[in-house]
N, C-alpha and C. Protein backbone atom coordinates (compact mmCIF):
# COMPACT_ATOMS: atom_id res chain seq x y z
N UNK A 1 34.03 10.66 12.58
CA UNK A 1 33.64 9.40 13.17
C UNK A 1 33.38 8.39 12.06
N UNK A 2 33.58 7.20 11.57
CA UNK A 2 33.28 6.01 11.17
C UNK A 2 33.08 4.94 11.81
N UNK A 3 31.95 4.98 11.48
CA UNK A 3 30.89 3.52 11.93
C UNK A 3 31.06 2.80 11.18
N UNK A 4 31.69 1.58 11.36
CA UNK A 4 31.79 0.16 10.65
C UNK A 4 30.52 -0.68 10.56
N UNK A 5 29.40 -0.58 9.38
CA UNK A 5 28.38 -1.26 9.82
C UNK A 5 28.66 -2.51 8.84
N UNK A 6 28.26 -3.65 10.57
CA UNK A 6 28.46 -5.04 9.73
C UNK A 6 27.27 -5.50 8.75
N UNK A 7 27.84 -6.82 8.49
CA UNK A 7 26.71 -7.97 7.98
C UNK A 7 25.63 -8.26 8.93
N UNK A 8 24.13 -7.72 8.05
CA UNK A 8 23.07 -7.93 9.23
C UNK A 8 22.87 -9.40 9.31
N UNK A 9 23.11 -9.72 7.70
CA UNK A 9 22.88 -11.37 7.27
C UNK A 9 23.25 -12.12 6.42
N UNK A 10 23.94 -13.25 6.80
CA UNK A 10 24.89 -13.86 5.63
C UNK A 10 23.53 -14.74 4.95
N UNK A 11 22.93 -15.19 5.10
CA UNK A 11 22.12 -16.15 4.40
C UNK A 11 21.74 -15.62 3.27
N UNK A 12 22.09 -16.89 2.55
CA UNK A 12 21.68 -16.95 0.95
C UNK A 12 20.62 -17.74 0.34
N UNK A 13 19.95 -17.71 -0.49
CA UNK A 13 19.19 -18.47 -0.92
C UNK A 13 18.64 -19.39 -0.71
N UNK A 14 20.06 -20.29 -0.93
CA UNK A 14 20.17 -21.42 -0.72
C UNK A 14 20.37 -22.18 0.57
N UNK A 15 20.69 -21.37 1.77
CA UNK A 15 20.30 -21.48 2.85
C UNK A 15 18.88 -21.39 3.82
N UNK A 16 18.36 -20.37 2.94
CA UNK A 16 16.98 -19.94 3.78
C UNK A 16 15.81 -20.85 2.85
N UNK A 17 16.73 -21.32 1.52
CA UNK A 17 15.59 -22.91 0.92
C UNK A 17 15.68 -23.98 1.94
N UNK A 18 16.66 -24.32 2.01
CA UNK A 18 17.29 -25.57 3.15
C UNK A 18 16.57 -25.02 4.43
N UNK A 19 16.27 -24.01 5.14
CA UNK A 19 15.67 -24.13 6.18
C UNK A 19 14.21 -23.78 5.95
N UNK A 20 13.85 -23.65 4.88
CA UNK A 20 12.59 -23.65 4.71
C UNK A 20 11.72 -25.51 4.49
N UNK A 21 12.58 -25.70 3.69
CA UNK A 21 12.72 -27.47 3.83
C UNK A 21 12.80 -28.10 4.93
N UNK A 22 13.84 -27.75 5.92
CA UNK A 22 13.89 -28.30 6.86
C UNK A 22 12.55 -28.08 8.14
N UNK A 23 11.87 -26.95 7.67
CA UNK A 23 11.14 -26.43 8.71
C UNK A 23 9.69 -26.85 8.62
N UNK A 24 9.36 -27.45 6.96
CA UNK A 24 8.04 -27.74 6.53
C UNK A 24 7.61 -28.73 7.37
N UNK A 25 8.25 -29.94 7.44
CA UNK A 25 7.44 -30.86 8.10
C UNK A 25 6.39 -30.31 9.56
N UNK A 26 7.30 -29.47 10.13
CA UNK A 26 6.46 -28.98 11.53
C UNK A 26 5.22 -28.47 11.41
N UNK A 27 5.79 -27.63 10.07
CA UNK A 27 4.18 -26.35 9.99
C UNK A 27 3.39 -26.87 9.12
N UNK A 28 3.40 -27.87 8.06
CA UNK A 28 2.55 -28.17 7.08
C UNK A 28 3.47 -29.81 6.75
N UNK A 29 2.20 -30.68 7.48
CA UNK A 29 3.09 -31.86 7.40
C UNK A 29 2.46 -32.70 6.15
N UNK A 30 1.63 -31.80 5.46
CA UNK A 30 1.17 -32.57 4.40
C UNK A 30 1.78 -32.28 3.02
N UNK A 31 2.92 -31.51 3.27
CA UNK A 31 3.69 -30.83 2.08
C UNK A 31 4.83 -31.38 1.88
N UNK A 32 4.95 -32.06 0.58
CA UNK A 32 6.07 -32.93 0.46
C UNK A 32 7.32 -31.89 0.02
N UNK A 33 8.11 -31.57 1.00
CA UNK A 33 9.16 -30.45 0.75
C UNK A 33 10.18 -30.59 -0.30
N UNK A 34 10.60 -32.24 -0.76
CA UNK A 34 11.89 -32.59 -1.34
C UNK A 34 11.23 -32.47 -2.78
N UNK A 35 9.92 -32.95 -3.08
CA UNK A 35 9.29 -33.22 -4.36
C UNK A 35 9.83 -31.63 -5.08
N UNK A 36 10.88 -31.44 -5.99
CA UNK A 36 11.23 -30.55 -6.74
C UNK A 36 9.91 -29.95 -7.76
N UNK A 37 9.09 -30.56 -8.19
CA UNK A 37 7.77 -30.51 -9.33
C UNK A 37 6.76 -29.72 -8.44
N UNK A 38 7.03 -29.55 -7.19
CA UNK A 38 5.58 -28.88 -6.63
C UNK A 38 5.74 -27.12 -6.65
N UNK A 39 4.24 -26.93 -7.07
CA UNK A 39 4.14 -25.71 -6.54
C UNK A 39 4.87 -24.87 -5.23
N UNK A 40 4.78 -25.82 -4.27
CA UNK A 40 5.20 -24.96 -2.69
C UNK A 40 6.66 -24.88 -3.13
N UNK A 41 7.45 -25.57 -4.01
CA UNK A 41 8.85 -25.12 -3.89
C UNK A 41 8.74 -24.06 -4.58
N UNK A 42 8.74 -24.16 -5.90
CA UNK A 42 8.09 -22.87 -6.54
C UNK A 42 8.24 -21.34 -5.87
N UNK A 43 7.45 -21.24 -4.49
CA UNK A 43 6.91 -20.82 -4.06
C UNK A 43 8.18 -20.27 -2.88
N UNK A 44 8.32 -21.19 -2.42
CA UNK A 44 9.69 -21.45 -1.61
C UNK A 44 11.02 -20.44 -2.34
N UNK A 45 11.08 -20.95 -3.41
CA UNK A 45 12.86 -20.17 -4.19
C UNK A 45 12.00 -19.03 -4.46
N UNK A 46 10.79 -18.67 -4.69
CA UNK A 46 11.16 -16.99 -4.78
C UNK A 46 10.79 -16.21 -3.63
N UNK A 47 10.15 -16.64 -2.37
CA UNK A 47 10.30 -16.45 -1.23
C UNK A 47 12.05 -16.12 -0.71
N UNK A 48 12.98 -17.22 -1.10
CA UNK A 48 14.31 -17.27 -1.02
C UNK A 48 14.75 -16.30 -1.08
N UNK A 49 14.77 -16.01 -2.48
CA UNK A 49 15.08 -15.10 -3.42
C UNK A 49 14.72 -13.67 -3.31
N UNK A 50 13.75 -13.41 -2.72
CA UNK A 50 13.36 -12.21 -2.74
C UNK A 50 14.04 -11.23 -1.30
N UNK A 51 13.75 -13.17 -0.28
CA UNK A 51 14.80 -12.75 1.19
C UNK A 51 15.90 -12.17 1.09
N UNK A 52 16.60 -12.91 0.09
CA UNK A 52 18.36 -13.02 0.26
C UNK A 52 18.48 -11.62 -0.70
N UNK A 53 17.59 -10.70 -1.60
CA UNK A 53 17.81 -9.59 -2.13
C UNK A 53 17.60 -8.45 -1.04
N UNK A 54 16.36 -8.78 -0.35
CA UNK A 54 16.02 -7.68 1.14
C UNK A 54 17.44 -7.89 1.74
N UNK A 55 17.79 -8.64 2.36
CA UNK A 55 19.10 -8.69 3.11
C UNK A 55 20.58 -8.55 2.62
N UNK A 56 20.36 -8.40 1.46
CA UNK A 56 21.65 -8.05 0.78
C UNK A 56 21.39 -6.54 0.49
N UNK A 57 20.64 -6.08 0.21
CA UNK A 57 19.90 -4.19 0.58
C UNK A 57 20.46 -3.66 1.97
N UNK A 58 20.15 -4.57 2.98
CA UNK A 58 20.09 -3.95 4.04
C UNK A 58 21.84 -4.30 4.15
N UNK A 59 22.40 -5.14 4.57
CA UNK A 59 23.53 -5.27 4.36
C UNK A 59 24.51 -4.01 3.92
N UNK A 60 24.30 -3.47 2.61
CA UNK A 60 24.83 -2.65 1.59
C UNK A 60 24.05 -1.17 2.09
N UNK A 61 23.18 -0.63 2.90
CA UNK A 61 22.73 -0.01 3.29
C UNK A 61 23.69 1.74 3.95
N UNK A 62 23.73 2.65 3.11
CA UNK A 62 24.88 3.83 3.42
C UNK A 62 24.44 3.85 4.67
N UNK A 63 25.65 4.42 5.38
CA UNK A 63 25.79 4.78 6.93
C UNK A 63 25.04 5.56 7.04
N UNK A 64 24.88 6.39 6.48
CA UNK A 64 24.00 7.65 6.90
C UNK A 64 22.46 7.60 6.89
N UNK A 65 22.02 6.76 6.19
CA UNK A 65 20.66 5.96 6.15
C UNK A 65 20.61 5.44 7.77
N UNK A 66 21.23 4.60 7.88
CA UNK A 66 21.61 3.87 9.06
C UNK A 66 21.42 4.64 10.55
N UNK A 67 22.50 5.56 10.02
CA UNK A 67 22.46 6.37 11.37
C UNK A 67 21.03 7.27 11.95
N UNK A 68 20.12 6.81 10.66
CA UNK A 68 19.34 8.03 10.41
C UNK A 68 18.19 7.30 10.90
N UNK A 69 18.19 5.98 10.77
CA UNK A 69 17.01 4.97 11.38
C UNK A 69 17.01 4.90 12.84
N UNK A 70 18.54 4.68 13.62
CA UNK A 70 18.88 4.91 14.97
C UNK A 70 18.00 5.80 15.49
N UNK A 71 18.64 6.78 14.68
CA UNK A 71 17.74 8.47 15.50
C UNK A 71 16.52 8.12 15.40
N UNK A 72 15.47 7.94 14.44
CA UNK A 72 14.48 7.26 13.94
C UNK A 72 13.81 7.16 15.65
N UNK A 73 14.91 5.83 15.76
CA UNK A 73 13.99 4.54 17.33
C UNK A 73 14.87 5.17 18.12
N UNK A 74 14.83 6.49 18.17
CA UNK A 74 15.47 7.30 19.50
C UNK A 74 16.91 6.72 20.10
N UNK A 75 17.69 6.05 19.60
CA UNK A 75 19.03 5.75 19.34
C UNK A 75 19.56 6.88 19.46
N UNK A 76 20.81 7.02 20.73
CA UNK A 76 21.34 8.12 20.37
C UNK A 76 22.90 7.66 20.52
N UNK A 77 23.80 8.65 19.73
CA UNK A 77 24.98 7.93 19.56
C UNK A 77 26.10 8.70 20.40
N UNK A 78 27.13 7.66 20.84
CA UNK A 78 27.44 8.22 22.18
C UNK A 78 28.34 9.54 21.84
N UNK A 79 29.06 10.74 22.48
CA UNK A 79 29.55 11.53 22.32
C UNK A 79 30.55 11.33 22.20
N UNK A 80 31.26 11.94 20.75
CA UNK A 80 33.26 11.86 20.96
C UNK A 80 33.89 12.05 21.97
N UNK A 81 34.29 11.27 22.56
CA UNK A 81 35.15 11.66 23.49
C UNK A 81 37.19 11.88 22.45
N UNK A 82 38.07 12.56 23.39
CA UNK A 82 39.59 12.50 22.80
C UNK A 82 40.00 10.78 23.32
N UNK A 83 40.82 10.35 22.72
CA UNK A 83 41.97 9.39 23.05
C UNK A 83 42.65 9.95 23.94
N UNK A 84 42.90 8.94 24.84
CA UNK A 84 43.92 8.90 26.53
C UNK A 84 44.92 7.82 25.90
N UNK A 85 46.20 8.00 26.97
CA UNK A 85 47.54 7.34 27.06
C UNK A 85 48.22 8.06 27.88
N UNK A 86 49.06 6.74 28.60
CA UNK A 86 49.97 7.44 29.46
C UNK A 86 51.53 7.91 28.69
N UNK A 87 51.74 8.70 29.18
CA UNK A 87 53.02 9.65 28.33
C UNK A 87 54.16 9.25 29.56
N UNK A 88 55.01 8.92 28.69
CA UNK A 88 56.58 9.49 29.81
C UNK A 88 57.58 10.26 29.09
N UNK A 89 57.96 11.03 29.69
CA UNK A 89 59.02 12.20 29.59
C UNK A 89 60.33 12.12 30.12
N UNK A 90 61.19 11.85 29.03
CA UNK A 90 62.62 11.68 29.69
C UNK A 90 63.30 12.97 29.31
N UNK A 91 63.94 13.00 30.46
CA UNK A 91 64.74 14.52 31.25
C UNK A 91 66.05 14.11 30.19
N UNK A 92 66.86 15.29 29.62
CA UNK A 92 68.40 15.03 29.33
C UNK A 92 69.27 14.86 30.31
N UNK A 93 70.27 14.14 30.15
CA UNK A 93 71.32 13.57 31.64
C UNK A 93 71.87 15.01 31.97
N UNK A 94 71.65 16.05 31.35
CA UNK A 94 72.34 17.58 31.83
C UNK A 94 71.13 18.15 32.87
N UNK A 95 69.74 17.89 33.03
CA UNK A 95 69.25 18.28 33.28
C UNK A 95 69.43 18.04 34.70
N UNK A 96 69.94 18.96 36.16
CA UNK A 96 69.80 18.68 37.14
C UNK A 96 68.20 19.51 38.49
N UNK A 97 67.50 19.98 37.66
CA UNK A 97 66.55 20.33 38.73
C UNK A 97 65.24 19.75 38.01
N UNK A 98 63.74 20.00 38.60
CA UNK A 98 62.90 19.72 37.84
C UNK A 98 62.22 21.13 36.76
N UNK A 99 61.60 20.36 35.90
CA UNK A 99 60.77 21.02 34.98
C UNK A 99 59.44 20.71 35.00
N UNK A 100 58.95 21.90 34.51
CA UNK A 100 57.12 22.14 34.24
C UNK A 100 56.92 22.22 33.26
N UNK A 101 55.94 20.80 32.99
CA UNK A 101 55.22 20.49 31.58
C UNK A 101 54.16 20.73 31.32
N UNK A 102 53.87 22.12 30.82
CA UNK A 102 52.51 22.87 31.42
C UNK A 102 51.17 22.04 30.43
N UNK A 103 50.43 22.63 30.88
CA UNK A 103 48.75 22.28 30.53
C UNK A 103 48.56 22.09 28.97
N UNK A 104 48.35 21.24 28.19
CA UNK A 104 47.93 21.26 26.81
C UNK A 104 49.55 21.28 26.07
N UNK A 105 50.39 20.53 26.77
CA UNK A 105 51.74 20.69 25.97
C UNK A 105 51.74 19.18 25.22
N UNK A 106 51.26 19.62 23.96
CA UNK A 106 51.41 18.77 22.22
C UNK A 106 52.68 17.93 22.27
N UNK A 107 51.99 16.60 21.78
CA UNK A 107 53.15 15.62 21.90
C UNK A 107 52.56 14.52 20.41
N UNK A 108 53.37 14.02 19.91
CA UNK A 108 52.76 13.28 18.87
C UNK A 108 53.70 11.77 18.43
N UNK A 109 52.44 10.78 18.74
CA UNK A 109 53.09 9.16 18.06
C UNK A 109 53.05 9.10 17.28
N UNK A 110 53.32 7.88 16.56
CA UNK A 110 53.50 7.27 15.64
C UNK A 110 51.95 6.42 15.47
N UNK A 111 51.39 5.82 14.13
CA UNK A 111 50.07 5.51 13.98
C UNK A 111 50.78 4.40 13.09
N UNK A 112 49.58 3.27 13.00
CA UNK A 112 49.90 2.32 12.27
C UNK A 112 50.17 2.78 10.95
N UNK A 113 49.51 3.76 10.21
CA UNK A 113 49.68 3.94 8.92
C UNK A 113 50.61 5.37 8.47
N UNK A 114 51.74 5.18 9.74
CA UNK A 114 52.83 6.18 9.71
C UNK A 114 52.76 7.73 9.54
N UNK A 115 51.01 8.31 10.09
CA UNK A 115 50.98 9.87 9.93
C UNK A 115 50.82 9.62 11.39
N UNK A 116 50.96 10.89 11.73
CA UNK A 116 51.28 11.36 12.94
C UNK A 116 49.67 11.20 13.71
N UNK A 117 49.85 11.34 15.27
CA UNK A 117 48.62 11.36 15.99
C UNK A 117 49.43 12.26 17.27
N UNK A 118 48.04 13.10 17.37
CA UNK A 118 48.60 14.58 18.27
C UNK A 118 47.74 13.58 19.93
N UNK A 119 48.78 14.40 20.52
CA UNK A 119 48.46 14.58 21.97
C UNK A 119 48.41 15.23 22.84
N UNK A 120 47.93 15.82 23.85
CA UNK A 120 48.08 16.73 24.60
C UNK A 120 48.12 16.45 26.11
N UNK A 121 48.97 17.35 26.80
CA UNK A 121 48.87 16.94 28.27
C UNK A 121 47.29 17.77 28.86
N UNK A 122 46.64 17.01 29.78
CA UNK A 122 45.60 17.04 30.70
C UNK A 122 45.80 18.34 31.31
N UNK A 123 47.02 18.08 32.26
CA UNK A 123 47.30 18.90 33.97
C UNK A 123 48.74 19.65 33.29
N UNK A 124 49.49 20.21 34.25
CA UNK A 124 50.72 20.65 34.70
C UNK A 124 51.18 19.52 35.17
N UNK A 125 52.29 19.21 34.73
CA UNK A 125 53.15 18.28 35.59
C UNK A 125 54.51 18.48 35.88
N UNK A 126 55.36 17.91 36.83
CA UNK A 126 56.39 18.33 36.89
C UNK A 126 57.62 17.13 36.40
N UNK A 127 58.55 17.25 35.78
CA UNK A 127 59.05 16.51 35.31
C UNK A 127 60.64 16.51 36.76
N UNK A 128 61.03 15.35 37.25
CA UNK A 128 62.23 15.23 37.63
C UNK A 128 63.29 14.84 37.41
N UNK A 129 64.51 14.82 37.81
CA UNK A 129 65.70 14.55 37.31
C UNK A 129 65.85 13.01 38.41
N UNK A 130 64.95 12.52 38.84
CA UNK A 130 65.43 11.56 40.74
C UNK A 130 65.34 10.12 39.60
N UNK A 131 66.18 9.55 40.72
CA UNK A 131 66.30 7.90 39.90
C UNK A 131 65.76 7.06 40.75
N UNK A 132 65.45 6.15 40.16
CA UNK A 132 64.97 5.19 41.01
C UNK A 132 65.52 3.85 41.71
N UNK A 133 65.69 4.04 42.97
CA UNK A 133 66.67 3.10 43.87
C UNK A 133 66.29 2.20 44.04
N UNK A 134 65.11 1.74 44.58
CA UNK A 134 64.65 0.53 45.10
C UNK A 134 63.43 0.65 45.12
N UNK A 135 63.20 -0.72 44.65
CA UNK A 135 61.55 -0.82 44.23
C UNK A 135 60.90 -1.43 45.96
């Protein structure tokens, strides 16, 4: 199984400064956010900085860590199931009665990266030689 784990978070630095700027006036309207010389920026870029390193951790975080936190918060991951597709079976033009394509009879496509992918039949089926006249 491979789990593709994405980006928890693109924000950088320099994004989560800009919304820290943008956000001062609401929470502390006596803090001049643009003034570069103040303490609170200061304060601000290594706040940034320290964000955008947590989230670049978690980001980069092995699967198996991952999978392991799931289980953790009772996450459970769903069961393999096989790959389904519908199959058709063409009869040779010599063939005049039907045939039985028994249970678990191995069949194999083609994959994007040109190795093989197995298949198997479900049921018994019967294969016929009848054409089709009218829809």
């Amino acid at each position: 199984m491979v789990l593709e784990l994405h980006k928890r978070s693109e924000r950088t630095m320099d994004t989560i400064l800009q919304e820290i700027k943008r956000k001062a006036p609401f929470y502390v309207p006596e803090w001049n956010a643009e003034d570069n010389e103040d303490f609170g920026i200061a304060l601000s870029m290594i706040f940034a900085n320290m964000t955008e390193i947590i989230s670049n951790n978690l980001n980069y975080a092995p699967q198996k860590h991952f999978v392991s936190f799931l289980d953790m918060m009772n996450f459970s991951l769903m069961p393999a199931q096989p790959a389904k597709t519908a199959l058709t079976f063409v009869l040779s033009k010599a063939a005049s009665e039907n045939i039985l394509i028994p249970i678990r009879t191995q069949v194999t496509a083609e994959s994007t990266d040109n190795t093989p992918v197995f298949f198997e039949t479900e049921k018994s089926i019967i294969a016929t030689p009848s054409h089709l006249v009218c829809i």
